[in-house]
PDB file of N, CA and C in Angstrom:
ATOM      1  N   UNK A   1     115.126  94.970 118.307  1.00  0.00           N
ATOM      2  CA  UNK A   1     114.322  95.181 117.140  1.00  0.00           C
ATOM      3  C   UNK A   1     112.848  95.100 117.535  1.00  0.00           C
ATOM      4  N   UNK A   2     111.631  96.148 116.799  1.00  0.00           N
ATOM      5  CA  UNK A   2     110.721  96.235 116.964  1.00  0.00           C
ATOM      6  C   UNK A   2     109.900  95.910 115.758  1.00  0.00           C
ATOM      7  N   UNK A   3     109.220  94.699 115.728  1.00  0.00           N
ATOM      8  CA  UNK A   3     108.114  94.940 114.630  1.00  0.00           C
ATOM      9  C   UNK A   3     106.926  95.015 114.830  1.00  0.00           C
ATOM     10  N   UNK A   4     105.707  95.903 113.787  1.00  0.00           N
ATOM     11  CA  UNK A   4     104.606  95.748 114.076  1.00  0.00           C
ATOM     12  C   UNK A   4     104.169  95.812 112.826  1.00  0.00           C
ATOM     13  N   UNK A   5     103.156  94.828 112.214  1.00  0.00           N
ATOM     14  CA  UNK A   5     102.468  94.676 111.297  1.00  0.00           C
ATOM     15  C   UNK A   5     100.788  95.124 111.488  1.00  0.00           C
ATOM     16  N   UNK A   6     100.355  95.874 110.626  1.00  0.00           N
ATOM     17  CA  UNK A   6      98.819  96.152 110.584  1.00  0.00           C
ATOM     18  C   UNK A   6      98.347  95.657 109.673  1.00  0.00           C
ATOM     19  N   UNK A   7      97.462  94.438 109.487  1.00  0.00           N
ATOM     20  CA  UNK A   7      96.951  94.377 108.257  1.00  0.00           C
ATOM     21  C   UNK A   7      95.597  95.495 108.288  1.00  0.00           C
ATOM     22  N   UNK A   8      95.343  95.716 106.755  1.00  0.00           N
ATOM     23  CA  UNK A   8      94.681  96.285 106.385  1.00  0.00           C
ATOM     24  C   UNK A   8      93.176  95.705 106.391  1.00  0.00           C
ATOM     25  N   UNK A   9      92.229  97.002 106.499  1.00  0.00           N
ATOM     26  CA  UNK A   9      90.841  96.855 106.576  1.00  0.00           C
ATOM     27  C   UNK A   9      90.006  96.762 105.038  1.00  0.00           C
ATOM     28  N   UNK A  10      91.131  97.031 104.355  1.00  0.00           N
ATOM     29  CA  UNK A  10      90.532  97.081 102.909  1.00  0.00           C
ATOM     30  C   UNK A  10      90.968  95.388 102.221  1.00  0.00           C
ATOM     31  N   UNK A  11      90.739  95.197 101.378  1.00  0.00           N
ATOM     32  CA  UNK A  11      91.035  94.353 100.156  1.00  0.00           C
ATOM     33  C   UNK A  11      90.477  92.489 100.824  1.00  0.00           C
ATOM     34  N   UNK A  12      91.316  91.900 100.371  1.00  0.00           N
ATOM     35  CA  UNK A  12      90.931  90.287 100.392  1.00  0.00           C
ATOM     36  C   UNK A  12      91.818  89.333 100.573  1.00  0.00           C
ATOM     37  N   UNK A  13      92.913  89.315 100.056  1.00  0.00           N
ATOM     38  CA  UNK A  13      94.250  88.886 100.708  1.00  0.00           C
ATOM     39  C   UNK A  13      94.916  89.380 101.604  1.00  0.00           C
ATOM     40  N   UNK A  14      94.557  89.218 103.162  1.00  0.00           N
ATOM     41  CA  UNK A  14      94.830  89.750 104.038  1.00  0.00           C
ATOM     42  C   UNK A  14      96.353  89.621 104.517  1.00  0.00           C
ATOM     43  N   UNK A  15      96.279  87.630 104.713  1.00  0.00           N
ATOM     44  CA  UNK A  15      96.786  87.074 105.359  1.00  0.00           C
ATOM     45  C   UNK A  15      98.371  86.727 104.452  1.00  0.00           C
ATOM     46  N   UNK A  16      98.220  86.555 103.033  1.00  0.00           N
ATOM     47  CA  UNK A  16      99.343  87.074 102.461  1.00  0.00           C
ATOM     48  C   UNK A  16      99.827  88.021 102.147  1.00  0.00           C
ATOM     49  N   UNK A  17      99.472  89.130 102.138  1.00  0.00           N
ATOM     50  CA  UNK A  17     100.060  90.608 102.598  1.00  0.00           C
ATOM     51  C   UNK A  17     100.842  90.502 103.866  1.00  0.00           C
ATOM     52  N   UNK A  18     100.347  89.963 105.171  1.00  0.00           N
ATOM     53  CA  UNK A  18     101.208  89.720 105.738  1.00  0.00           C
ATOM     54  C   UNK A  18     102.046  89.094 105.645  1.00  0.00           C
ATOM     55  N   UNK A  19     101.797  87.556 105.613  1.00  0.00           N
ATOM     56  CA  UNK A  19     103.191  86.797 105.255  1.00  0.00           C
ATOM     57  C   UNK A  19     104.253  87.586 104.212  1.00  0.00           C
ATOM     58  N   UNK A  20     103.746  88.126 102.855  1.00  0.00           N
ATOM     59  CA  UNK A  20     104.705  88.729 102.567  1.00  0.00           C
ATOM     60  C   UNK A  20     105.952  90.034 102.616  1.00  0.00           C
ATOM     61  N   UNK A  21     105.297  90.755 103.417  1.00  0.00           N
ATOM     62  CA  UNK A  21     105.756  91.773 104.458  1.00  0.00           C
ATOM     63  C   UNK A  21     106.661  90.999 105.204  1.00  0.00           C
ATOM     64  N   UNK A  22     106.574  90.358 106.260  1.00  0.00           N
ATOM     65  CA  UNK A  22     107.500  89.744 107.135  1.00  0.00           C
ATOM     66  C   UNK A  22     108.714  89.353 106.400  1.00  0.00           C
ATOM     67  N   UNK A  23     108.308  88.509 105.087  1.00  0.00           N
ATOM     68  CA  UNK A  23     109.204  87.905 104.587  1.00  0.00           C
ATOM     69  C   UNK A  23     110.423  89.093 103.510  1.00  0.00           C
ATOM     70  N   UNK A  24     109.689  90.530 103.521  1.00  0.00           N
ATOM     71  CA  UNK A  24     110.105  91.524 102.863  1.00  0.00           C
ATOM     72  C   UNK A  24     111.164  92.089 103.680  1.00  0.00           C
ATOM     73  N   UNK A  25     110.676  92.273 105.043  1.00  0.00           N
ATOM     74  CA  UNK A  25     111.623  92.773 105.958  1.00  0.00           C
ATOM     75  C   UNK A  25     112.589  91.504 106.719  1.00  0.00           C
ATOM     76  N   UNK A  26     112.205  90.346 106.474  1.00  0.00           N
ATOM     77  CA  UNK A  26     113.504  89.361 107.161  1.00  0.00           C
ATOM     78  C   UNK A  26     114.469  89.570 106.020  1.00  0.00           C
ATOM     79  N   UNK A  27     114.412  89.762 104.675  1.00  0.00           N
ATOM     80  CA  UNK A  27     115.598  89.758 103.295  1.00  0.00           C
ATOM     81  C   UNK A  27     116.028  91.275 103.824  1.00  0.00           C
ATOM     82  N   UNK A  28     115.770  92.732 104.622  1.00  0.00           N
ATOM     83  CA  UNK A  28     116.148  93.615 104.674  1.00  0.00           C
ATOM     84  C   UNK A  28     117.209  93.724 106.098  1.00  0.00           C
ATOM     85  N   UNK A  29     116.278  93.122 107.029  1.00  0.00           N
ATOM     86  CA  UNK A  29     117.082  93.052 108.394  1.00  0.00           C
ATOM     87  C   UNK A  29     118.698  92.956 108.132  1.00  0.00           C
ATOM     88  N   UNK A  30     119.108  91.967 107.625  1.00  0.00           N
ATOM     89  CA  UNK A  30     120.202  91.943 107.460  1.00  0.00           C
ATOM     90  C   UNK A  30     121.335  93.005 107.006  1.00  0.00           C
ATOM     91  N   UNK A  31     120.638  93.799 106.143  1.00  0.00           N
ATOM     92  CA  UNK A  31     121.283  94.423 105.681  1.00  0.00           C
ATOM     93  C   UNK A  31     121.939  95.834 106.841  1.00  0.00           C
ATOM     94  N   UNK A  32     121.215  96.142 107.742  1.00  0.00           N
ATOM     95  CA  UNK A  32     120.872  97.013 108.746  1.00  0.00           C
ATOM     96  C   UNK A  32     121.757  96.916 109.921  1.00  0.00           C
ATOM     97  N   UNK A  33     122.765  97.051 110.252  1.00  0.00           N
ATOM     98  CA  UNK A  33     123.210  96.103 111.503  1.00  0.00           C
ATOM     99  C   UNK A  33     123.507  97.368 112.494  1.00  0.00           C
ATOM    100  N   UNK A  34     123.652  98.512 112.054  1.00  0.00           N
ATOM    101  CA  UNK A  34     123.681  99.307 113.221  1.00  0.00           C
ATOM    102  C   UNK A  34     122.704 100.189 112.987  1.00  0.00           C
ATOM    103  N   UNK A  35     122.063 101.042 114.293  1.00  0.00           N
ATOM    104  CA  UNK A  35     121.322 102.174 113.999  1.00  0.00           C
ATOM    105  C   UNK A  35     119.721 102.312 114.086  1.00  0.00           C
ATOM    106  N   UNK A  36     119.311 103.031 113.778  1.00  0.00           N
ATOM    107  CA  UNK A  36     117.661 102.770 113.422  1.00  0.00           C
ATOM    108  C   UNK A  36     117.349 103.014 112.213  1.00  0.00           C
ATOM    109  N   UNK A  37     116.346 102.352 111.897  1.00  0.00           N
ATOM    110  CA  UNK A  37     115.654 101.930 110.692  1.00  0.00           C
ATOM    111  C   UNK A  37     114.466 102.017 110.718  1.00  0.00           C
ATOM    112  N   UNK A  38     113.439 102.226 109.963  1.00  0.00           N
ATOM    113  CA  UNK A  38     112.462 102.087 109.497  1.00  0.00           C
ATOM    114  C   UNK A  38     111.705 101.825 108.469  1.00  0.00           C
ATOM    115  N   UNK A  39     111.346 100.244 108.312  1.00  0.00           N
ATOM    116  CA  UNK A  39     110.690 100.316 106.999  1.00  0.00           C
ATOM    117  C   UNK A  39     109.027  99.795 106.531  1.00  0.00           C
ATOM    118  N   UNK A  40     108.551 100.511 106.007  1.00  0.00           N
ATOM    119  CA  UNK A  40     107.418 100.718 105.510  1.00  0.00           C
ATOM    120  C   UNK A  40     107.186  99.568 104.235  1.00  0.00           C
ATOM    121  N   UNK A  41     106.005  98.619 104.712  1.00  0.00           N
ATOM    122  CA  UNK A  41     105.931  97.814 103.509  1.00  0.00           C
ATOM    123  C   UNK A  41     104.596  97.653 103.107  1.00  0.00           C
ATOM    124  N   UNK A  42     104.590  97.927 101.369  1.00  0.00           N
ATOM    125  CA  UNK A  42     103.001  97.251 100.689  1.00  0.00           C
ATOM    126  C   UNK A  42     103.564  96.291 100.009  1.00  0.00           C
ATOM    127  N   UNK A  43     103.081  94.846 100.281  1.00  0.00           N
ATOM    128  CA  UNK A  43     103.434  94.189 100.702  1.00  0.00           C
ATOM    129  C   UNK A  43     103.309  93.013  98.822  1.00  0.00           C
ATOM    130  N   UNK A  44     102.077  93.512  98.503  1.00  0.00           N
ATOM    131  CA  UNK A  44     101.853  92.704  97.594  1.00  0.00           C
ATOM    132  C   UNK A  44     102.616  93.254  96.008  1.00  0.00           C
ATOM    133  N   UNK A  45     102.326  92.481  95.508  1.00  0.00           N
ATOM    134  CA  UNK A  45     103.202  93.461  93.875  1.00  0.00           C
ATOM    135  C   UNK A  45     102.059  94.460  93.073  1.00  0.00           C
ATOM    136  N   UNK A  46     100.901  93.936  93.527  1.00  0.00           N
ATOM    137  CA  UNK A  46      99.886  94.795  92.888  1.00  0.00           C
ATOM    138  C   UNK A  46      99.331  95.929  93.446  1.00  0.00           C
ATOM    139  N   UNK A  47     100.194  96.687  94.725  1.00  0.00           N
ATOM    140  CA  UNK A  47     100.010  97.446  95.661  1.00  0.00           C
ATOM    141  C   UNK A  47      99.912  98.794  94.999  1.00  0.00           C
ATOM    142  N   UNK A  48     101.110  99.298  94.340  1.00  0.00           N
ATOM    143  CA  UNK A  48     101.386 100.202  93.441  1.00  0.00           C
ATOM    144  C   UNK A  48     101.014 100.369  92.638  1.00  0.00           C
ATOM    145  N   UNK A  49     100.309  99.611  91.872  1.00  0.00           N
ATOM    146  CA  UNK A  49      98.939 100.011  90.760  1.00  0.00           C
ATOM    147  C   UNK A  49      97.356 100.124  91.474  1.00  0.00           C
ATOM    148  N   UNK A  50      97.426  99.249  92.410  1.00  0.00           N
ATOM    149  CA  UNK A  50      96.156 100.091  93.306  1.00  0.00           C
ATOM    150  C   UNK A  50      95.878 101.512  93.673  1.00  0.00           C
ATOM    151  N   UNK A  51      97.486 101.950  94.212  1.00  0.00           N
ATOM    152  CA  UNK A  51      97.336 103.399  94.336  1.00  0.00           C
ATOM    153  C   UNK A  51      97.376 104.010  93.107  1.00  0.00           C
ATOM    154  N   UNK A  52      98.083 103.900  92.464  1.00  0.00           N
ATOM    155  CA  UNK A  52      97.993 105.025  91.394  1.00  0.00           C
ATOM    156  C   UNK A  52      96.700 104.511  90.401  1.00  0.00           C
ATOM    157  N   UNK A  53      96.501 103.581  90.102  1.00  0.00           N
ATOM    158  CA  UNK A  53      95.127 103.943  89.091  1.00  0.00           C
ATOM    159  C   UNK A  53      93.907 104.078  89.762  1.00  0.00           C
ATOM    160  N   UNK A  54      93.658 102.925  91.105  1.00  0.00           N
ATOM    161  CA  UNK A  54      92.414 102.846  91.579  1.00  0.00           C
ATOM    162  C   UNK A  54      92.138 104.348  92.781  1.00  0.00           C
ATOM    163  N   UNK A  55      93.135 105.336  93.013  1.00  0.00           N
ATOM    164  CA  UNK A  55      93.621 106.033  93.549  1.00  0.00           C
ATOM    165  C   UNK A  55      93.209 106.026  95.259  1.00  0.00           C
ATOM    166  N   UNK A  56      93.208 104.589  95.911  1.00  0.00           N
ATOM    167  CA  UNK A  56      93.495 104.327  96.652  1.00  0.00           C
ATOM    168  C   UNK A  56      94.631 104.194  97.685  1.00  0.00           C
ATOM    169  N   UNK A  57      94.575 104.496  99.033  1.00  0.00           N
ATOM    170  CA  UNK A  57      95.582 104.857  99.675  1.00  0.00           C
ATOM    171  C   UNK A  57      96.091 103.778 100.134  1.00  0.00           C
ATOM    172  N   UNK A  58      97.549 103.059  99.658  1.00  0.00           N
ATOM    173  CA  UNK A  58      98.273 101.905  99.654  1.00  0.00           C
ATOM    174  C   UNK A  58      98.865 102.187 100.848  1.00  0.00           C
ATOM    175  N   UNK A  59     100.395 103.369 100.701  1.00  0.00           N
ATOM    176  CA  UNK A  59     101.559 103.111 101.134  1.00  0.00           C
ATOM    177  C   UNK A  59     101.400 105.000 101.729  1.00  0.00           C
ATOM    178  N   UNK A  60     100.700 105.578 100.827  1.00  0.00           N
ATOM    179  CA  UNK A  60     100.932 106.861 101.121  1.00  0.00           C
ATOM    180  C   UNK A  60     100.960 107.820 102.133  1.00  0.00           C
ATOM    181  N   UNK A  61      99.471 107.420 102.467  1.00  0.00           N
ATOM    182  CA  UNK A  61      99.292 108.001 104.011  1.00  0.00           C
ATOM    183  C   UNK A  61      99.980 107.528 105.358  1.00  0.00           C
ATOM    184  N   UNK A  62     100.381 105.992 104.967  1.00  0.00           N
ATOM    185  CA  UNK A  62     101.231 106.094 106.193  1.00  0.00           C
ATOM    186  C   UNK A  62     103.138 106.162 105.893  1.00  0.00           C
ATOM    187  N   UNK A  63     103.119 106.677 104.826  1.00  0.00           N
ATOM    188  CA  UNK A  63     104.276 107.263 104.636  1.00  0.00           C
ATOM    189  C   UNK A  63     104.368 108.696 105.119  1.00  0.00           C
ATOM    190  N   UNK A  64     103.261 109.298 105.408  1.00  0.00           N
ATOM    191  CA  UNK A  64     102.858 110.727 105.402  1.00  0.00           C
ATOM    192  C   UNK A  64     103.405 110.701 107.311  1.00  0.00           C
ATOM    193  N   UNK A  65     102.426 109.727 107.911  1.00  0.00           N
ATOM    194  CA  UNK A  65     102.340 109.351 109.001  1.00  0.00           C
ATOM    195  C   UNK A  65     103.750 109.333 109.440  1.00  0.00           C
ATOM    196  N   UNK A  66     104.291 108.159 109.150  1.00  0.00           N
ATOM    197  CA  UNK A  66     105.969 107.781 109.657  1.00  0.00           C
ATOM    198  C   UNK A  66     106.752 109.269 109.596  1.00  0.00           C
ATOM    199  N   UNK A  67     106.843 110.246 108.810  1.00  0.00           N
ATOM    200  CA  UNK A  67     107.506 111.506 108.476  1.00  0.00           C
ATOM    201  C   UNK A  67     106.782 112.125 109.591  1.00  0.00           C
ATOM    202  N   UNK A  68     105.919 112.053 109.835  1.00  0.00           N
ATOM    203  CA  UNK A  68     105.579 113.057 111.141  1.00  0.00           C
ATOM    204  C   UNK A  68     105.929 112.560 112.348  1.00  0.00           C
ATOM    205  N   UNK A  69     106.040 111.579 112.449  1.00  0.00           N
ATOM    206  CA  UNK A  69     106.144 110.473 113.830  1.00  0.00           C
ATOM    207  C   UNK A  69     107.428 110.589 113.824  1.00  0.00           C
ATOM    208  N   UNK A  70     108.577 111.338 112.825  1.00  0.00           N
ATOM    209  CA  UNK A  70     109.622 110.803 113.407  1.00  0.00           C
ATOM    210  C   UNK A  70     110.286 112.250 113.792  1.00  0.00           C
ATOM    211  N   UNK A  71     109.831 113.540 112.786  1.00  0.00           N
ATOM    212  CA  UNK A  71     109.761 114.815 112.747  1.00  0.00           C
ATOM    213  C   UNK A  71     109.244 115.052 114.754  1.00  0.00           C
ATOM    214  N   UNK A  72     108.350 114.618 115.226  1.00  0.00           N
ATOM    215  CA  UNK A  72     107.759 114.893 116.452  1.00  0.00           C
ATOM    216  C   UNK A  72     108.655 113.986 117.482  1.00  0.00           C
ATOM    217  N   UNK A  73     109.690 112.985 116.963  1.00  0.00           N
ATOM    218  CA  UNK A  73     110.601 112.458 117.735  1.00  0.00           C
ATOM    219  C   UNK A  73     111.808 112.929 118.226  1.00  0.00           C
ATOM    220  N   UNK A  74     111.784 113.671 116.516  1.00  0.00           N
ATOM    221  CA  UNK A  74     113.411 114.289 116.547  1.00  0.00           C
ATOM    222  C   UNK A  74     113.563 115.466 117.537  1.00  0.00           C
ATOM    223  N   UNK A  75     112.298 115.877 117.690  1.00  0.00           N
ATOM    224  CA  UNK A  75     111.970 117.331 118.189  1.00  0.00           C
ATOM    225  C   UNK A  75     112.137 117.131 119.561  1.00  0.00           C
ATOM    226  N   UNK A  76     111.557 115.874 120.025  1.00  0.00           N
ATOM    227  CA  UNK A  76     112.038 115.444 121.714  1.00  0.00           C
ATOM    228  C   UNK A  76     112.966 115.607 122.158  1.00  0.00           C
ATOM    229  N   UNK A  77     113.705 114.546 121.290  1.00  0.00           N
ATOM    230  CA  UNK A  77     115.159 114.117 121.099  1.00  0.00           C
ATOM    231  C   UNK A  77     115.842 114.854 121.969  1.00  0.00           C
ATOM    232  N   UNK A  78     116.038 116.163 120.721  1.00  0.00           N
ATOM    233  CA  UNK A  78     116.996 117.340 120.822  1.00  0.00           C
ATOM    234  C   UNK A  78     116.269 118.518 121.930  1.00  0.00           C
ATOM    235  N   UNK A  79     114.765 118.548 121.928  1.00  0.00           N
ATOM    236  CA  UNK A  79     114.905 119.502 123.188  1.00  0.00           C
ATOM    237  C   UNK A  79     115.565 118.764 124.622  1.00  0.00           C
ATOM    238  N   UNK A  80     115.379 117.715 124.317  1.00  0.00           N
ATOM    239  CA  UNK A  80     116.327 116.917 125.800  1.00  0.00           C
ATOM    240  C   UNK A  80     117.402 117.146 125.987  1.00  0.00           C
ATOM    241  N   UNK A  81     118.178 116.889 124.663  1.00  0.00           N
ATOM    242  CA  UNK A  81     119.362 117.326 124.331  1.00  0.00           C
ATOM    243  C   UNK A  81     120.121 118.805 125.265  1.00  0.00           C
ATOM    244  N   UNK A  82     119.160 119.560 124.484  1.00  0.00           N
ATOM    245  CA  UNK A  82     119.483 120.916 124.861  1.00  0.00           C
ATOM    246  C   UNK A  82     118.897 121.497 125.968  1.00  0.00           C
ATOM    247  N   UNK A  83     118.105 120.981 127.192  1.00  0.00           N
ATOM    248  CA  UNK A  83     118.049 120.790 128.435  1.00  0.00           C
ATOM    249  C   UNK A  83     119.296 120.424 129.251  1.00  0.00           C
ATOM    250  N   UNK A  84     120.446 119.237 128.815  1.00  0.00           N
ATOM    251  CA  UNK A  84     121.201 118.613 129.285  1.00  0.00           C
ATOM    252  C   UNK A  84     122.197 119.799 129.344  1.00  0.00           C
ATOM    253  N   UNK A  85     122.252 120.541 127.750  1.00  0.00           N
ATOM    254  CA  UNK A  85     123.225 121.374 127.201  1.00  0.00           C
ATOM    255  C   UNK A  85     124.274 120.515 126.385  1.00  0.00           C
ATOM    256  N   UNK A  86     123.443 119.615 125.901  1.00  0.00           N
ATOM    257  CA  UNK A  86     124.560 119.446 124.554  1.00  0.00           C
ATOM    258  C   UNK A  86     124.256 120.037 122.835  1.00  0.00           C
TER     259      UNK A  86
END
């Protein structure tokens, strides 16, 4: 398992955004036991009204991000794949 947390350059509660993230994804881990996963966390409860009213970028852009990162993985993947000839 790989984690990496970024806190953010914006807002004021830094340090519980993190703690609560960690503690978001230790209640998920479990659930996960084979495979890969990826999960994306805003972390606080007031995250989702930041974006949508203050129309600040919460969760979005690096939701945008992860879809490309994994789109440019898959693409490896399988040209390897089909190098091998499978």
């Amino acid at each position: 398992m790989t984690e990496n947390y970024e806190q953010s350059t914006e807002g004021t509660d830094k340090q519980t955004g993190i703690r609560e993230a960690k503690r978001l994804v230790s209640e998920l881990i479990p659930l996960y036991k084979r495979g890969w996963v990826l999960i994306g966390v805003a972390a606080m409860p007031y995250a989702k009204y930041v974006e949508a009213i203050e129309n600040l970028d919460v969760i979005s852009v690096a939701t945008e991000h992860a879809e490309d990162w994994i789109k440019k993985q898959s693409r490896t993947l399988f040209d390897k794949l089909a190098e091998k000839g499978y």
